[in-house]
Protein backbone atom coordinates (compact mmCIF):
# COMPACT_ATOMS: atom_id res chain seq x y z
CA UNK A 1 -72.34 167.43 -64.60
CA UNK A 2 -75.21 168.66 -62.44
CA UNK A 3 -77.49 166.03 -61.20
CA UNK A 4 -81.43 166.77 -61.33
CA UNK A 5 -84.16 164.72 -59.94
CA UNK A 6 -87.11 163.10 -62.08
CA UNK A 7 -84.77 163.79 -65.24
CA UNK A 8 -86.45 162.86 -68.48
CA UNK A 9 -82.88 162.70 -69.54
CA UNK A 10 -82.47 159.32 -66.82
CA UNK A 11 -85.80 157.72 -68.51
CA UNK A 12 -84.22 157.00 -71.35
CA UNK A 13 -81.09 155.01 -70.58
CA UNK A 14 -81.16 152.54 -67.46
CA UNK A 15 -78.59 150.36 -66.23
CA UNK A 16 -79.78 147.02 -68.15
CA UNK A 17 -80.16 149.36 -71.06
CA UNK A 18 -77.65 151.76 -72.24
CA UNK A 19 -78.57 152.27 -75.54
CA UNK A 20 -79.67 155.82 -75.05
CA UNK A 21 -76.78 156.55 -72.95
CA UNK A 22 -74.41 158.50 -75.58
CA UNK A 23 -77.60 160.76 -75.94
CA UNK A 24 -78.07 161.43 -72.46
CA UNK A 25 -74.55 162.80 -71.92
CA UNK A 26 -74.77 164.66 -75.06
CA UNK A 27 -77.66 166.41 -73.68
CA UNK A 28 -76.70 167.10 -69.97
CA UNK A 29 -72.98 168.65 -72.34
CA UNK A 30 -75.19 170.68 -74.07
CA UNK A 31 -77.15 172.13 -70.89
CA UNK A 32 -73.95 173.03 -69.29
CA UNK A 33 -72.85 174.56 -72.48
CA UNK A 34 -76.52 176.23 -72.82
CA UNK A 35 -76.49 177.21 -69.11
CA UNK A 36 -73.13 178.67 -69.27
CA UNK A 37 -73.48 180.74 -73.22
CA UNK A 38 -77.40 180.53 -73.69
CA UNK A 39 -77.24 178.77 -76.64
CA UNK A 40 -75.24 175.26 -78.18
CA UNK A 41 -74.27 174.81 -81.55
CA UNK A 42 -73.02 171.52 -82.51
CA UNK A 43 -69.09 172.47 -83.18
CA UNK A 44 -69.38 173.22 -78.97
CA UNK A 45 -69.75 169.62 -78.14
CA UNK A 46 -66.44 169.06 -80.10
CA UNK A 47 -64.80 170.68 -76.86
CA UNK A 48 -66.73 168.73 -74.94
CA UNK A 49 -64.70 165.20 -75.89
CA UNK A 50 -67.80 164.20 -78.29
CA UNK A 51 -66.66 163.29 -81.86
CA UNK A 52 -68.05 164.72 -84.96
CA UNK A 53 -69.88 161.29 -86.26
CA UNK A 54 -71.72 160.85 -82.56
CA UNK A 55 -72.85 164.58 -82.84
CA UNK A 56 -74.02 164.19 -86.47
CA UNK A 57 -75.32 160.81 -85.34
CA UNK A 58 -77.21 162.40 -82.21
CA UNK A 59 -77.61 165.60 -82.16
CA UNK A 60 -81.13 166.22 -82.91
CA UNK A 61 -82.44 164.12 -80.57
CA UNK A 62 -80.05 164.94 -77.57
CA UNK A 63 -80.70 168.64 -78.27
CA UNK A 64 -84.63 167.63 -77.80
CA UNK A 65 -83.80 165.96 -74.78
CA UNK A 66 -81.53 168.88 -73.71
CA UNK A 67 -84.81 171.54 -74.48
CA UNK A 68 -87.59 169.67 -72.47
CA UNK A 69 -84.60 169.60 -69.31
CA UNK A 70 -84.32 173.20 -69.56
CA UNK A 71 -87.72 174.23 -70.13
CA UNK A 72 -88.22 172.17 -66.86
CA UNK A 73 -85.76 173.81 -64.54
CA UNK A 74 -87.28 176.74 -66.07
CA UNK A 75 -90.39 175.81 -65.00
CA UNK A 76 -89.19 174.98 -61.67
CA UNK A 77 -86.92 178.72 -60.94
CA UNK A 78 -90.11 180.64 -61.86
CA UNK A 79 -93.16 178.65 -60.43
CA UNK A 80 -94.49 180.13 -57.07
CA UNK A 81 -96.06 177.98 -54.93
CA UNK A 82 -99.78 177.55 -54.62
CA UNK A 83 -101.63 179.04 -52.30
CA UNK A 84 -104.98 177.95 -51.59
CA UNK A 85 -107.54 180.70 -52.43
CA UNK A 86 -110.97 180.46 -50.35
CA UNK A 87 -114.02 182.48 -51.11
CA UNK A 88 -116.67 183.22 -48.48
């Protein structure tokens, strides 16, 4: 699994409190699956070692999870830096 900084993905689930945690590695599966086909369906995370009640169970919401990460690094490969623009 890649490891991004300022993940919205790591605000959910903390060390005290892991009850997001299940989602959080179901989205960062389906990013790598997304990265590497451009799209996830469900059935993928079956290869992935998730089981077919925890996808059922969590899909929707790690797929969210798993949208607002890429639309991020998105964000991030096609932003140009600022420059500052003065007018005389």
């Amino acid at each position: 699994m890649r490891t991004i900084s300022h993940r919205v993905i790591d605000l959910i689930t903390t060390d005290r409190d892991k009850k997001y945690e299940l989602a959080a590695r179901m989205a960062d599966a389906i990013i790598d699956i997304s990265l590497k086909q451009g799209d996830c369906m469900p059935r993928d995370l079956s290869n992935e070692g998730f089981v077919q009640q925890d996808i059922t169970a969590h899909w929707h919401f790690a797929n969210a999870l798993a949208e607002v990460e890429l639309r991020q690094m998105e964000r991030k490969v096609f932003s140009f830096p600022q420059s500052e623009v003065r007018y005389a």
